[in-house]
PDB file of N, CA and C in Angstrom:
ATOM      1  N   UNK A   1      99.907  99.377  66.439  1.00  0.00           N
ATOM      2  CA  UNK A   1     100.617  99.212  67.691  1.00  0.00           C
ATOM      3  C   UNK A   1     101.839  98.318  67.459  1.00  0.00           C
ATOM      4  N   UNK A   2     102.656  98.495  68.335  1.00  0.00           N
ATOM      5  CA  UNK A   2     104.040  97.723  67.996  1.00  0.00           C
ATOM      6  C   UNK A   2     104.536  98.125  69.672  1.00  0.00           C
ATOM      7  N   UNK A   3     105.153  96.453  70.135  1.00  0.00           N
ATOM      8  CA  UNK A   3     105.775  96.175  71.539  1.00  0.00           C
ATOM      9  C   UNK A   3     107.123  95.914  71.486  1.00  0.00           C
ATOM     10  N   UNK A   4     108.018  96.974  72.209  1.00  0.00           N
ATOM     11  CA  UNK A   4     109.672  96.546  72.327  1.00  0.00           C
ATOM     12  C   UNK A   4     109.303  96.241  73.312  1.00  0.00           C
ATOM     13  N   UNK A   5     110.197  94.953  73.053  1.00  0.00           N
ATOM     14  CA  UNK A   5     110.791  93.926  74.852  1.00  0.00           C
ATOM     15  C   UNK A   5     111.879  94.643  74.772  1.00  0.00           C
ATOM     16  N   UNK A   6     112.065  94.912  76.443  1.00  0.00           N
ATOM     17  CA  UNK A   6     113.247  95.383  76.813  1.00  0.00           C
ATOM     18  C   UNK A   6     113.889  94.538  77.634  1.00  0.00           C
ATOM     19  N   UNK A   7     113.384  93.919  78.544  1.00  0.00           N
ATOM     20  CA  UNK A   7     114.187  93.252  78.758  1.00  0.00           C
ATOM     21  C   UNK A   7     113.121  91.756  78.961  1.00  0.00           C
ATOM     22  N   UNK A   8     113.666  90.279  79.795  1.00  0.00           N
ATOM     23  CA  UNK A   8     112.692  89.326  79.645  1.00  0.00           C
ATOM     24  C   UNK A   8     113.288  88.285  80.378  1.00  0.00           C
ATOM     25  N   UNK A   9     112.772  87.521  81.248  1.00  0.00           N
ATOM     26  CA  UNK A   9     112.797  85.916  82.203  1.00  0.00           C
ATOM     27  C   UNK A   9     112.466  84.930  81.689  1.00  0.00           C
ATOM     28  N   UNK A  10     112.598  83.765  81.392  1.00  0.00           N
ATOM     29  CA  UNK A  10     111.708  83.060  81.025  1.00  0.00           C
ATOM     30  C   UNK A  10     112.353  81.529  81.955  1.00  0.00           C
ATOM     31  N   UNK A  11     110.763  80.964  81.549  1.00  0.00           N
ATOM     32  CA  UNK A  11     110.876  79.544  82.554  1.00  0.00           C
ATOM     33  C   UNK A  11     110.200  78.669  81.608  1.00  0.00           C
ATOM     34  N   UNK A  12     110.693  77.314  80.979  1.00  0.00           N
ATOM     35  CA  UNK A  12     109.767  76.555  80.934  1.00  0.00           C
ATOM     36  C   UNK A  12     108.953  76.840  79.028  1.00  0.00           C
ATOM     37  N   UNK A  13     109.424  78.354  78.430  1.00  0.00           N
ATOM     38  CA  UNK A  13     108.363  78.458  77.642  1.00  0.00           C
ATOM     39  C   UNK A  13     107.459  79.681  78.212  1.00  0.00           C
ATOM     40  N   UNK A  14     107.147  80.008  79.356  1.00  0.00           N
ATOM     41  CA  UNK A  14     106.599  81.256  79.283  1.00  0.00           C
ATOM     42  C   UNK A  14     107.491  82.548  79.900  1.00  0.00           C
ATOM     43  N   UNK A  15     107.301  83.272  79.273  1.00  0.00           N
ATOM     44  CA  UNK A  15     108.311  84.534  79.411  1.00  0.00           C
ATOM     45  C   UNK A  15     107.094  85.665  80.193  1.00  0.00           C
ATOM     46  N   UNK A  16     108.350  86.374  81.066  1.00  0.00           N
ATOM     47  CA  UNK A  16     107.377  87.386  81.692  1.00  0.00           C
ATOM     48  C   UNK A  16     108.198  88.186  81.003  1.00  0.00           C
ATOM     49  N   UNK A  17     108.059  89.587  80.339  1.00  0.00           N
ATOM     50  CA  UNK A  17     108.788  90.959  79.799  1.00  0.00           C
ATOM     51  C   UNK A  17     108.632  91.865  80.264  1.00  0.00           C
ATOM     52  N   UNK A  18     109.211  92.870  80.207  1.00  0.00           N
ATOM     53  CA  UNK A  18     109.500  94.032  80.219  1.00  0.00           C
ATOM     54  C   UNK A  18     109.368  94.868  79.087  1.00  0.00           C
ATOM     55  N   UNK A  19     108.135  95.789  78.738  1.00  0.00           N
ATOM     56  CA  UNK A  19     107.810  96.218  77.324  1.00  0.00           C
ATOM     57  C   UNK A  19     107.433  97.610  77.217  1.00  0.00           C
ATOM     58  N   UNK A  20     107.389  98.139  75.908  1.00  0.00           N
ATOM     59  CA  UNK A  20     107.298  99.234  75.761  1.00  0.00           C
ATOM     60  C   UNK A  20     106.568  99.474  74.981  1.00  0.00           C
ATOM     61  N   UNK A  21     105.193  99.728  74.812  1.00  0.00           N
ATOM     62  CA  UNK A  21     104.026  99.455  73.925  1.00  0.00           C
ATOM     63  C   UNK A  21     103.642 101.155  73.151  1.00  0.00           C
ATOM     64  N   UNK A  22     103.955 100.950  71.347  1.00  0.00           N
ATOM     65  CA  UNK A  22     104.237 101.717  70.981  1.00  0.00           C
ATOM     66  C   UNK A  22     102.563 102.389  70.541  1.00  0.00           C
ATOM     67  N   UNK A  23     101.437 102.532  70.606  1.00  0.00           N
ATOM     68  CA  UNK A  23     100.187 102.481  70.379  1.00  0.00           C
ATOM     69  C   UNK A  23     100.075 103.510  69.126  1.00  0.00           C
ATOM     70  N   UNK A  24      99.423 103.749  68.698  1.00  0.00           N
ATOM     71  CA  UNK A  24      99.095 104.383  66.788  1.00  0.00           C
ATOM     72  C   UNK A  24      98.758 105.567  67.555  1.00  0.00           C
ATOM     73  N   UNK A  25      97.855 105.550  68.350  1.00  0.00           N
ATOM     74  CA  UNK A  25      97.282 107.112  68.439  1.00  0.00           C
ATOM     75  C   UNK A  25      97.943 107.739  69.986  1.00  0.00           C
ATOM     76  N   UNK A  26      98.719 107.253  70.980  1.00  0.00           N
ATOM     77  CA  UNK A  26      98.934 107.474  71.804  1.00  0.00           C
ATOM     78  C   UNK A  26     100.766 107.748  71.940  1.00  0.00           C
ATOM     79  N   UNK A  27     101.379 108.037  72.868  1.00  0.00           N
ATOM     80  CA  UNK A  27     102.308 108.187  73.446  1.00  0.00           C
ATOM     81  C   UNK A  27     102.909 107.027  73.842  1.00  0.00           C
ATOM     82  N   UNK A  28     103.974 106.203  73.768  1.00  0.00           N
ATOM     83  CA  UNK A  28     104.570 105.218  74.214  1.00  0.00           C
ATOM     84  C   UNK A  28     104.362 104.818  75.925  1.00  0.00           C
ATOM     85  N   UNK A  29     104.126 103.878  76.170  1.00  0.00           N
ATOM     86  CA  UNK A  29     103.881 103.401  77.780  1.00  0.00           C
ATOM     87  C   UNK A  29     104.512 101.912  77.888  1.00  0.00           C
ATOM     88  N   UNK A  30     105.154 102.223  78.995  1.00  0.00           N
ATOM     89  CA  UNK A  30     105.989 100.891  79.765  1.00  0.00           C
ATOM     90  C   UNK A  30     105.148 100.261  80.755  1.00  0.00           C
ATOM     91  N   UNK A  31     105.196  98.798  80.479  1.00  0.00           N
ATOM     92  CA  UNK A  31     104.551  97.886  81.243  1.00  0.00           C
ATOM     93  C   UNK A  31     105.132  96.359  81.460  1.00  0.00           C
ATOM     94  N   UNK A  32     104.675  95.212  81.831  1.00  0.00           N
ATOM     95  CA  UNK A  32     105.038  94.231  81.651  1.00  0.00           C
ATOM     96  C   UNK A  32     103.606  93.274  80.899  1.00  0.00           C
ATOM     97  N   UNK A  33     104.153  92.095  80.454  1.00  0.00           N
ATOM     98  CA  UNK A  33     103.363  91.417  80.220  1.00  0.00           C
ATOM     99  C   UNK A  33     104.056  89.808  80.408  1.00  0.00           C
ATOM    100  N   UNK A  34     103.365  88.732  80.007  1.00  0.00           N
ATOM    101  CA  UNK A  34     103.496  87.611  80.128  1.00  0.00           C
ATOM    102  C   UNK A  34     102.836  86.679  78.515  1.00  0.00           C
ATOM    103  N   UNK A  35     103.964  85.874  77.686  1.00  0.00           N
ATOM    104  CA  UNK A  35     103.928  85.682  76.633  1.00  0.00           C
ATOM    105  C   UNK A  35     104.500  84.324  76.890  1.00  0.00           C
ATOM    106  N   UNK A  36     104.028  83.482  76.028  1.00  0.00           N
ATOM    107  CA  UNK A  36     105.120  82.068  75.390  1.00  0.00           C
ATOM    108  C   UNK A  36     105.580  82.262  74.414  1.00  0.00           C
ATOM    109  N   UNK A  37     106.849  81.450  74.092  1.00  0.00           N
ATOM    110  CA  UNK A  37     107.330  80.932  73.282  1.00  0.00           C
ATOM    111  C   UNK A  37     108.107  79.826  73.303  1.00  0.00           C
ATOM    112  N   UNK A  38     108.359  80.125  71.835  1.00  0.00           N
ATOM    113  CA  UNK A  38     108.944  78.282  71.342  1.00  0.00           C
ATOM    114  C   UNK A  38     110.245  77.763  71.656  1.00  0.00           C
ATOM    115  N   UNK A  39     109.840  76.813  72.685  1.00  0.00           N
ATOM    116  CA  UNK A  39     111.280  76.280  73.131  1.00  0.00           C
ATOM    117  C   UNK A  39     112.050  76.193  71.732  1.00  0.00           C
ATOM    118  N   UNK A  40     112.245  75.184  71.055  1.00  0.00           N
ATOM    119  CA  UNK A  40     112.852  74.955  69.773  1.00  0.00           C
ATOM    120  C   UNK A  40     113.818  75.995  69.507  1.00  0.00           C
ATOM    121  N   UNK A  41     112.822  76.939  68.765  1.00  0.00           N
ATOM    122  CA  UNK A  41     112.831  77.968  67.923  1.00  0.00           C
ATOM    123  C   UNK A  41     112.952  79.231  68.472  1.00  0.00           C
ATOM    124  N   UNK A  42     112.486  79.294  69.753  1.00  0.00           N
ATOM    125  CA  UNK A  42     112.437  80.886  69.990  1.00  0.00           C
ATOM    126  C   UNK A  42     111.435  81.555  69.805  1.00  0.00           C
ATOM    127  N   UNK A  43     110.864  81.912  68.989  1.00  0.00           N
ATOM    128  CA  UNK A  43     109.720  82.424  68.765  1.00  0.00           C
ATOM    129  C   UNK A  43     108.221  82.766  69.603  1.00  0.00           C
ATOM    130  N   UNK A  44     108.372  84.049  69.332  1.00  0.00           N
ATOM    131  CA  UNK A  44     106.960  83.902  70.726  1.00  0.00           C
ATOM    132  C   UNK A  44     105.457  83.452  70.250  1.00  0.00           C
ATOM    133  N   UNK A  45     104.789  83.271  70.955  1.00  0.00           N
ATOM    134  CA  UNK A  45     103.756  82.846  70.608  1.00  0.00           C
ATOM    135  C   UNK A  45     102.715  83.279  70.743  1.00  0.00           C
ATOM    136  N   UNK A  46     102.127  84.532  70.098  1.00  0.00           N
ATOM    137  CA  UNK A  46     101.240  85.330  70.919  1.00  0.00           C
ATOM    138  C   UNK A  46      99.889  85.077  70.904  1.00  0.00           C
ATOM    139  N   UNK A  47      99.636  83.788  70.220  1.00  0.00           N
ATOM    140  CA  UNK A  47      98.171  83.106  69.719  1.00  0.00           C
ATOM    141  C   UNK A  47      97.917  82.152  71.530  1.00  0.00           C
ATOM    142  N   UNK A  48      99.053  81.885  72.074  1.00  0.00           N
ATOM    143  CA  UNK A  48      98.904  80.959  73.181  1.00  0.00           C
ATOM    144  C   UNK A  48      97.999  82.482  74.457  1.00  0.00           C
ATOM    145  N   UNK A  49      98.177  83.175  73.680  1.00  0.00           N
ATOM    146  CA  UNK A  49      97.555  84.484  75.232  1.00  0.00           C
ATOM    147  C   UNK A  49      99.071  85.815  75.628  1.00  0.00           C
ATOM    148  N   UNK A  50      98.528  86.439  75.761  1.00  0.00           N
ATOM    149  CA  UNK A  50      99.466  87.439  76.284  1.00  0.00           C
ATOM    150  C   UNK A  50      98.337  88.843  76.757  1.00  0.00           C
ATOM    151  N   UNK A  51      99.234  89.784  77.912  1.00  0.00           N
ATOM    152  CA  UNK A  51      98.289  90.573  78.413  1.00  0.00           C
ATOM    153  C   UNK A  51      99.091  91.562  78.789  1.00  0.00           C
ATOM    154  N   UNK A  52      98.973  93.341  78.430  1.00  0.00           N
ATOM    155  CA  UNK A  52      99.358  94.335  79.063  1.00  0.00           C
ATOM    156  C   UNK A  52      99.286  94.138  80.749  1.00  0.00           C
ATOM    157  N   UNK A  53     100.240  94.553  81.391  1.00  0.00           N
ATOM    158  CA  UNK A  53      99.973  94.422  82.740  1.00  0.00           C
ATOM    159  C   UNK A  53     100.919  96.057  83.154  1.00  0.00           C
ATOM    160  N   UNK A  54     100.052  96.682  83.347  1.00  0.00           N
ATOM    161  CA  UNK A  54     100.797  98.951  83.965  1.00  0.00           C
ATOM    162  C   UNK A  54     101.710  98.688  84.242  1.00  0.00           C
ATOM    163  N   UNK A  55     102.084  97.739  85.720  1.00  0.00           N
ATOM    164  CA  UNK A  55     103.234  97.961  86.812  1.00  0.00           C
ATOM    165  C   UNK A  55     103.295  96.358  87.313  1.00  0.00           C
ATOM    166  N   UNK A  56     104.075  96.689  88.362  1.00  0.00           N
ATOM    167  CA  UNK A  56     104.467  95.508  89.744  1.00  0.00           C
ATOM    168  C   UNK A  56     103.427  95.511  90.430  1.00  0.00           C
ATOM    169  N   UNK A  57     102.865  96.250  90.762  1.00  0.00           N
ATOM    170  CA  UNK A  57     101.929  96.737  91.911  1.00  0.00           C
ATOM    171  C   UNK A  57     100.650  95.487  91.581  1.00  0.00           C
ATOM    172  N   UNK A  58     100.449  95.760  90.300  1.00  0.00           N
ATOM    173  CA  UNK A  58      99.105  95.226  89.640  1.00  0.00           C
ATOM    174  C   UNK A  58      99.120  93.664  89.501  1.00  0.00           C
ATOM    175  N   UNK A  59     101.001  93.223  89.203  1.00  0.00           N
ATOM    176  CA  UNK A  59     101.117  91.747  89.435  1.00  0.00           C
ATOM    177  C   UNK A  59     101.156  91.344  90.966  1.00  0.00           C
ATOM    178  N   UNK A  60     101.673  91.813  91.974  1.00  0.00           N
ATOM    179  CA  UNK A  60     101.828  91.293  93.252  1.00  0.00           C
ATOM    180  C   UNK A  60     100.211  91.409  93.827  1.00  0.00           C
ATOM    181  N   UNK A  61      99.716  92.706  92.942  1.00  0.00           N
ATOM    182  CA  UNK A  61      97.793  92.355  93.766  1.00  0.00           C
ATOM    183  C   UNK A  61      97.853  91.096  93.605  1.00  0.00           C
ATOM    184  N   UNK A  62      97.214  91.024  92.055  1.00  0.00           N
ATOM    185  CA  UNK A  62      96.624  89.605  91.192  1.00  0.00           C
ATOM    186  C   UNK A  62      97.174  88.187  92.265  1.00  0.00           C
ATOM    187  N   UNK A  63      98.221  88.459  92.168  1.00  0.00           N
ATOM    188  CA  UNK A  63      99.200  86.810  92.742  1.00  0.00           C
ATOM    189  C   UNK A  63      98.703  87.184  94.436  1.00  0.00           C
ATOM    190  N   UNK A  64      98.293  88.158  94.749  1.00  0.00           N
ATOM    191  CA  UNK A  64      97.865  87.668  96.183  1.00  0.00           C
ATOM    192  C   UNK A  64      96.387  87.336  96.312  1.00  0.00           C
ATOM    193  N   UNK A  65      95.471  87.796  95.665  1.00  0.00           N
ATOM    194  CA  UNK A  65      94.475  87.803  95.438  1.00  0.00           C
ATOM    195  C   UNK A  65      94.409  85.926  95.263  1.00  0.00           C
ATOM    196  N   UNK A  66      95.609  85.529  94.499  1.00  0.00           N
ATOM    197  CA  UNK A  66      95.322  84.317  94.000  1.00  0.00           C
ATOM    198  C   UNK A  66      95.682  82.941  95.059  1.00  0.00           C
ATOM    199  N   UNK A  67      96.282  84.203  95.915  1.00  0.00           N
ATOM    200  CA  UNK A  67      97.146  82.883  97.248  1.00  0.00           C
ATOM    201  C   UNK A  67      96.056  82.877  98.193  1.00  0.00           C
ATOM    202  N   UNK A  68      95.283  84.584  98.694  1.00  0.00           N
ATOM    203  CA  UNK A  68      94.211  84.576  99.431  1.00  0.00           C
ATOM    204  C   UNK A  68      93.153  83.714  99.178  1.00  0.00           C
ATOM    205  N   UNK A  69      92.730  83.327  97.841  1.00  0.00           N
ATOM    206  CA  UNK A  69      91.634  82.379  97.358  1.00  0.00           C
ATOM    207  C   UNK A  69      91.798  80.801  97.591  1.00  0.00           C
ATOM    208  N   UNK A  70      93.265  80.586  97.477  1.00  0.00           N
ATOM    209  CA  UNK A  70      93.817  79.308  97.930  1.00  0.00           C
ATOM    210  C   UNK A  70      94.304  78.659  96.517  1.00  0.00           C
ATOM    211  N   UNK A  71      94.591  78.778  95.383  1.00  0.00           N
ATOM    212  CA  UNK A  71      94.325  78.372  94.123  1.00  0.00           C
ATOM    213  C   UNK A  71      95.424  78.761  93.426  1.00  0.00           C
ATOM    214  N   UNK A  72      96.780  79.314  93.989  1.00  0.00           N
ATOM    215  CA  UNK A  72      98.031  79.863  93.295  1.00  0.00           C
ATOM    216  C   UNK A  72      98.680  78.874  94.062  1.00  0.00           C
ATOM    217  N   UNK A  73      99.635  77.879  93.072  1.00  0.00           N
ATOM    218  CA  UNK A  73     100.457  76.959  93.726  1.00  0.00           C
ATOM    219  C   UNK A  73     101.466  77.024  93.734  1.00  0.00           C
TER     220      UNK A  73
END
């Protein structure tokens, strides 16, 4: 597998992207995910966590899910 960023935000050290996840046995699929990296250097950091995420749809659930619970600040 192999991920083009296409495009990317970042705040602070964590970057949200825009990606294009190239998979060995499958067809290429666009998604986003959420990654750190190294202020310094640049470099991402994919040992700190990172996660396929399909669409928008799937982040605006999650983040409401997380405001409904009371626990997204």
């Amino acid at each position: 597998m192999h991920i083009e960023m296409l495009e990317e935000v970042r705040k602070d050290g964590l970057c949200f992207q825009h990606c294009r996840w190239h998979w060995d046995d499958n067809d290429p699929t666009e998604g986003y995910r959420f990654i750190w990296r190294e202020e310094t250097s640049g470099n991402l950091k994919p040992s700190r966590g990172q996660a396929y995420i399909p669409d928008a749809a799937t982040i605006l659930d999650l983040l409401s899910q997380a405001m409904k619970a009371g626990w997204l600040r």
